[in-house]
Protein backbone atom coordinates (compact mmCIF):
# COMPACT_ATOMS: atom_id res chain seq x y z
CA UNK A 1 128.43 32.59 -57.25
CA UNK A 2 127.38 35.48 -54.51
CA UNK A 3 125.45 37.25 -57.21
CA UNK A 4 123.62 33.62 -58.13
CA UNK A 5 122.78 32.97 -54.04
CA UNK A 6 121.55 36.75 -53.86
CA UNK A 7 119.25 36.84 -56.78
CA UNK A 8 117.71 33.04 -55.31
CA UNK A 9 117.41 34.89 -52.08
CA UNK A 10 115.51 37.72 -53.23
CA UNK A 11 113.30 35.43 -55.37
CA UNK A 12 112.13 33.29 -52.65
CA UNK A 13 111.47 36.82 -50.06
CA UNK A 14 109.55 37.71 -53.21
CA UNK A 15 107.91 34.70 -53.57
CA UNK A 16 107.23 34.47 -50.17
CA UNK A 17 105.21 38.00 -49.60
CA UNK A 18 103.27 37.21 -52.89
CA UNK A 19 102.04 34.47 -51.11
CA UNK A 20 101.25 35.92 -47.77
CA UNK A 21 99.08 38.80 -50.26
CA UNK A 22 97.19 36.09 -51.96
CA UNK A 23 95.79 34.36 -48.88
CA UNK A 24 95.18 38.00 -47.53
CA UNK A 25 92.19 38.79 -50.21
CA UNK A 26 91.16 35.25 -50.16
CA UNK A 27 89.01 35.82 -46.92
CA UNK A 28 89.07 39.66 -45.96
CA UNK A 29 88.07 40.85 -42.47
CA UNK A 30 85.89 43.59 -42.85
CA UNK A 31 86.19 45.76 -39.67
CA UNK A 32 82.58 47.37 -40.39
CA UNK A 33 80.86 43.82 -39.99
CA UNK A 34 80.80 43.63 -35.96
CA UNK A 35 79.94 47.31 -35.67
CA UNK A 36 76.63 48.28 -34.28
CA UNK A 37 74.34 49.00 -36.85
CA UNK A 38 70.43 50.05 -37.53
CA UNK A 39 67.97 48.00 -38.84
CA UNK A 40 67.11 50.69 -41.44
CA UNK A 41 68.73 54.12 -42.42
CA UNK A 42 64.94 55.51 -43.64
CA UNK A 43 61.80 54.74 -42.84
CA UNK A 44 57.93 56.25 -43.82
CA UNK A 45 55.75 56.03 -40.96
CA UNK A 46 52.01 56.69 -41.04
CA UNK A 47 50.50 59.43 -38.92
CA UNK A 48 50.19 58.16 -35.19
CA UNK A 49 51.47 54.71 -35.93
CA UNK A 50 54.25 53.54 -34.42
CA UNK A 51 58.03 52.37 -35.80
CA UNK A 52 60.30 50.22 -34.40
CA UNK A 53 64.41 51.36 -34.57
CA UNK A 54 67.07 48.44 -33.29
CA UNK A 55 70.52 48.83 -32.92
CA UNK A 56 72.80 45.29 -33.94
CA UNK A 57 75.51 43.95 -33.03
CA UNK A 58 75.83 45.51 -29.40
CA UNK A 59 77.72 43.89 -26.46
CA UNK A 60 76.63 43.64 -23.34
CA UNK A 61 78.45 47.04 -21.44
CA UNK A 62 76.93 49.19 -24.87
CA UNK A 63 74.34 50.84 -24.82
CA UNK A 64 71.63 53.12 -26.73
CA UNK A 65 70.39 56.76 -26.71
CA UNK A 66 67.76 58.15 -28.82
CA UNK A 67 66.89 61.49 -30.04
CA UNK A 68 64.79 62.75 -32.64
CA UNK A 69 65.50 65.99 -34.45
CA UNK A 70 61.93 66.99 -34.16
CA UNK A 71 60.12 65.54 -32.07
CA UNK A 72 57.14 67.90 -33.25
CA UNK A 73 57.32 65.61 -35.76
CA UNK A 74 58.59 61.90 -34.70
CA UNK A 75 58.88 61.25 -31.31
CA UNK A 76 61.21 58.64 -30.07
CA UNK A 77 60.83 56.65 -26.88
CA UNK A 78 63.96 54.98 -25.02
CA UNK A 79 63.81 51.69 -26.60
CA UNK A 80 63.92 53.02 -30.05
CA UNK A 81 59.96 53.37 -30.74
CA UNK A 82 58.99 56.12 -33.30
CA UNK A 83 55.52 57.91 -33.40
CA UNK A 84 54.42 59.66 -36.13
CA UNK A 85 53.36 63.45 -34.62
CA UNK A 86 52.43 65.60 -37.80
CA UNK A 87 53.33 64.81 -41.14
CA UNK A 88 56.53 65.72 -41.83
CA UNK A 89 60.33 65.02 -42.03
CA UNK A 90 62.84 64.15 -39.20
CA UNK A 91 66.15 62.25 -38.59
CA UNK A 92 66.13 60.20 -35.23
CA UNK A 93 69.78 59.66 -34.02
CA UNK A 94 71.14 56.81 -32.02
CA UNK A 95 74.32 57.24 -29.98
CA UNK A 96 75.98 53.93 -29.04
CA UNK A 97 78.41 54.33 -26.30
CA UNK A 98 80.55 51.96 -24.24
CA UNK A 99 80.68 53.70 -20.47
CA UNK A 100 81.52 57.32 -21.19
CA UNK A 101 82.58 56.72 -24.34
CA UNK A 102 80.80 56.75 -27.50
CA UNK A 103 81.00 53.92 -30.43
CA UNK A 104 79.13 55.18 -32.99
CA UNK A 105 76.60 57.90 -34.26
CA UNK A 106 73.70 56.10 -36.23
CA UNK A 107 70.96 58.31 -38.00
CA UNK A 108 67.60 56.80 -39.67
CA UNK A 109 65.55 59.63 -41.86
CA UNK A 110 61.76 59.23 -40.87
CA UNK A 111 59.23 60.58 -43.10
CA UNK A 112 55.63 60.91 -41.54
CA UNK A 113 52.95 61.16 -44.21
CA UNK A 114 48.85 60.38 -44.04
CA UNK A 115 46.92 57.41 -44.01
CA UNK A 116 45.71 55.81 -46.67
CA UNK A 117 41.97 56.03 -46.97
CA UNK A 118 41.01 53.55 -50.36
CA UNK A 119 42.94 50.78 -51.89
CA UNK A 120 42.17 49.07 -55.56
CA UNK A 121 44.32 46.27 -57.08
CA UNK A 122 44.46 46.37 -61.26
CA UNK A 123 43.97 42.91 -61.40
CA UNK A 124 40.24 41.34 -60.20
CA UNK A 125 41.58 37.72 -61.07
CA UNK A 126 45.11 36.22 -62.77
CA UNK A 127 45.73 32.87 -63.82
CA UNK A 128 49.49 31.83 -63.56
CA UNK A 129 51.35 28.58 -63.92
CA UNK A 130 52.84 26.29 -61.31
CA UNK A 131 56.29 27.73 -60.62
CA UNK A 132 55.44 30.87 -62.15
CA UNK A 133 55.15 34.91 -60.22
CA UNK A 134 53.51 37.51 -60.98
CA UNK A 135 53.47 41.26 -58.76
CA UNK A 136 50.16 42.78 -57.84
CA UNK A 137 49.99 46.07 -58.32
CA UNK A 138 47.78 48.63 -55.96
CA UNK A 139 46.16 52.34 -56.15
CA UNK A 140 46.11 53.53 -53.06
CA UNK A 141 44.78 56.75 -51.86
CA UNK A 142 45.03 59.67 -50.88
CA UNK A 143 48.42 59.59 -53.81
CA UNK A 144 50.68 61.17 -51.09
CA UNK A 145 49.99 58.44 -48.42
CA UNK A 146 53.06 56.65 -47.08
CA UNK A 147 50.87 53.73 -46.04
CA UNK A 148 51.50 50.56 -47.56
CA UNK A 149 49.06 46.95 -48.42
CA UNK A 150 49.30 44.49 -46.43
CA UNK A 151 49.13 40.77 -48.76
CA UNK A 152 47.65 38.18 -47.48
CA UNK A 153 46.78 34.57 -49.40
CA UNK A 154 43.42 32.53 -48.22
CA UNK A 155 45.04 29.01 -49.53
CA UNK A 156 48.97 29.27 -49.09
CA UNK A 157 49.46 26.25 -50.29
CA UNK A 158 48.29 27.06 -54.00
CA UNK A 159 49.96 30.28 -54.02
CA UNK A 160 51.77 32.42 -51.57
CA UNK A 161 52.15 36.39 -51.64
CA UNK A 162 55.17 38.13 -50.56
CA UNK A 163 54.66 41.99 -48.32
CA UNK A 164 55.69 43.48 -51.83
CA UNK A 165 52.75 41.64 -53.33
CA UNK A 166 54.04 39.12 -55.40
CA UNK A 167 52.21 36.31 -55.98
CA UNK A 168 54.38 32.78 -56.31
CA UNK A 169 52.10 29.61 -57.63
CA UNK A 170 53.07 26.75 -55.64
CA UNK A 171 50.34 24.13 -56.69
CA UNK A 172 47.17 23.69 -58.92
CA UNK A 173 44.05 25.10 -57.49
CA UNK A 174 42.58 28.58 -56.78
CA UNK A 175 43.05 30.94 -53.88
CA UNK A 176 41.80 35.05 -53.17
CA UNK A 177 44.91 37.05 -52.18
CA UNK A 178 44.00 40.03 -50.23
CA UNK A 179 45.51 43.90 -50.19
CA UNK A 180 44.85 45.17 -46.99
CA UNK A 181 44.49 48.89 -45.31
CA UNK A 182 45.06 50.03 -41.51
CA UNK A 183 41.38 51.19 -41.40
CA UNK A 184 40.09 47.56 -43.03
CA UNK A 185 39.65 48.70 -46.64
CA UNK A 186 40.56 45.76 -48.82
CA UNK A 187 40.33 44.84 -52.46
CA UNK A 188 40.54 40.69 -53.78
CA UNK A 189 42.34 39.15 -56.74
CA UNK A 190 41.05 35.44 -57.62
CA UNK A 191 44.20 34.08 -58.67
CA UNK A 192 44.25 30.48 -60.28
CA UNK A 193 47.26 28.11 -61.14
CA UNK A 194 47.59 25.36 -63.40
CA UNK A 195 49.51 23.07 -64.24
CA UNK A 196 52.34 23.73 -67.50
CA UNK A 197 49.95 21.75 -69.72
CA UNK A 198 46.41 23.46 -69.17
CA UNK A 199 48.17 26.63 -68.54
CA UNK A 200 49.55 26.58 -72.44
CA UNK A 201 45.78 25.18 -73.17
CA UNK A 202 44.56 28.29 -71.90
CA UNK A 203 46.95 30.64 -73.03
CA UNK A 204 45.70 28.82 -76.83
CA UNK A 205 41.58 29.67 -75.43
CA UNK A 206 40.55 26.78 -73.29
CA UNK A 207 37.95 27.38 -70.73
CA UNK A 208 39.16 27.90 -67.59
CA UNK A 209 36.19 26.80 -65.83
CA UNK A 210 36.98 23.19 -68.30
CA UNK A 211 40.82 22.90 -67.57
CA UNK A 212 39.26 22.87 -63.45
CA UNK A 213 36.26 20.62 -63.89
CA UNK A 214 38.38 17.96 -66.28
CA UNK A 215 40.03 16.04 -63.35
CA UNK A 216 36.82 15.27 -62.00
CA UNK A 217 35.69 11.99 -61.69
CA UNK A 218 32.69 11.09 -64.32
CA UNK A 219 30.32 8.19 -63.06
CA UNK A 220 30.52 5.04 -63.98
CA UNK A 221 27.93 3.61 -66.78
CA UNK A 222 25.13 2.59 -65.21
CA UNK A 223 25.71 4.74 -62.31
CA UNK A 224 23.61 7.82 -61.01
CA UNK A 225 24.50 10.75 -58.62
CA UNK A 226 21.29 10.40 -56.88
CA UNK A 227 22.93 8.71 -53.40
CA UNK A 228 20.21 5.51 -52.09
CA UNK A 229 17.33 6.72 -49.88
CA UNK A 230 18.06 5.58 -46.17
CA UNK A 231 15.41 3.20 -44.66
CA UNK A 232 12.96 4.26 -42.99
CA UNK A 233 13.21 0.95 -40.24
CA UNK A 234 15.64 -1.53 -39.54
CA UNK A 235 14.19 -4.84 -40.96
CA UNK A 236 14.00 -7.65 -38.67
CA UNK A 237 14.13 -11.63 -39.34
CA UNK A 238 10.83 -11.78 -38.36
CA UNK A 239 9.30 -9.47 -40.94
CA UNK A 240 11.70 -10.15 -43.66
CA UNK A 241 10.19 -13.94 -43.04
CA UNK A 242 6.65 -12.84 -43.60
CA UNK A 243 7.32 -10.76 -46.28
CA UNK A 244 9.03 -13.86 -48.60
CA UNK A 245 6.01 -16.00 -47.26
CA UNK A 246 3.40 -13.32 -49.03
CA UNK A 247 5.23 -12.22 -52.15
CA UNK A 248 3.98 -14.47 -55.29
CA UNK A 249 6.87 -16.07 -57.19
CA UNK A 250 7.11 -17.55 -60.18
CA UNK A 251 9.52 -20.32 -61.48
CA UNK A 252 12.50 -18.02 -61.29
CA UNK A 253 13.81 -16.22 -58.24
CA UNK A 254 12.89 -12.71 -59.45
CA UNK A 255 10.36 -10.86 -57.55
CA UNK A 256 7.07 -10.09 -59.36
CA UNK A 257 5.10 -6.95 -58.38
CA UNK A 258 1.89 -6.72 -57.65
């Protein structure tokens, strides 16, 4: 009987801290996610530009101090700012501290590398269906530039471009997306989307310049494009009067010319 209450005993402690495990690694606290934090760990930076470093999840008595390992190299205001000197390598360090004492030690590896000078995309023009993506791809150079394109889409609405340079076709139509340089080099790719059933009539050797024009609207029979010449004066009663009193007729209502 003792050895019967024991074992139930034991069973239900056992049950008990099986339990209290489960719910444990059904929602973990990680104790890394409130602590402060950069926005990067490495960064390329063109020569003189200028880099932004922030510091998350700070409380109000924290606070940040900067320092660059060479600042020959990448300088580093107060707020976190980094220059580009001379082309080269660096680690800025930020030291979080609370009063006297100190939270954490972040460090970001900064590369500073040349401008780029020339850009060319490998596409002049792409054709893509609604829904679809494709990635634009660049040559930039000088090859050992850290500089990257900036993307930018004339008619967002038919397709937008991520800062990677992909492409996504949102809607039928036809848009230039744009690969951009600091110094205002650019190159253009015409890129034109269509919908799933002219894009497989294309893919098969339609005419892409047909699959655009075919949802125009053809005139009428009878019709013309030429629009109606405006008049040169406004008619009045008067001289519409004397105009029906001097134009022959004949039995029917038609007008006869002269």
């Amino acid at each position: 009987m003792i050895n019967a209450r024991f074992f139930r005993r034991v069973g239900l402690i056992l049950f008990f801290g099986l339990c209290i495990a489960m719910l444990s690694k059904v929602a973990p606290v990680s104790a890394d996610q409130n602590d402060p934090k950069l926005n990067v760990s490495s960064v390329s930076i063109v020569l003189n530009e200028t880099y932004r470093l922030r510091v998350y999840n700070l409380t109000e008595d924290q606070t940040v101090t900067y320092r660059s390992s060479n600042p020959a190299i990448a300088a580093v205001s107060g707020t976190g700012r980094v220059t580009g000197v001379q082309c080269g390598n660096a680690v800025i360090t930020a030291t979080v501290r609370d009063g006297r004492s100190v939270i954490a030690t972040l460090r970001c590896e900064v590369l500073i590398g040349p401008a780029a000078v020339s850009i060319k995309l490998t596409k002049t023009s792409i054709v893509l269906q609604v829904g679809r993506s494709k990635l634009l791809r660049t040559v930039i150079y000088p090859l050992n530039t850290v500089e990257e394109a900036k993307f930018y889409s004339t008619e967002a609405e038919v397709a937008k471009v991520s800062s990677a340079g992909r492409v996504r076709a949102a809607s039928e139509g036809v848009t230039e997306v744009y690969a951009l340089l600091l110094n205002g080099t650019y190159d253009i790719c015409e890129v034109t989307v269509l919908n799933e059933e002219n894009y497989q009539k294309y893919r098969q050797g339609a005419s892409l310049e047909d699959l655009l024009n075919q949802d125009e609207e053809e005139p009428e029979p009878g019709e013309s494009d030429e629009t109606e010449p405006e008049p040169t004066a406004t008619p009045t009663p008067a001289a519409a009067e004397t105009e029906s009193k001097d134009a022959p007729t004949t039995g029917g209502s038609d007008l006869v010319s002269e």
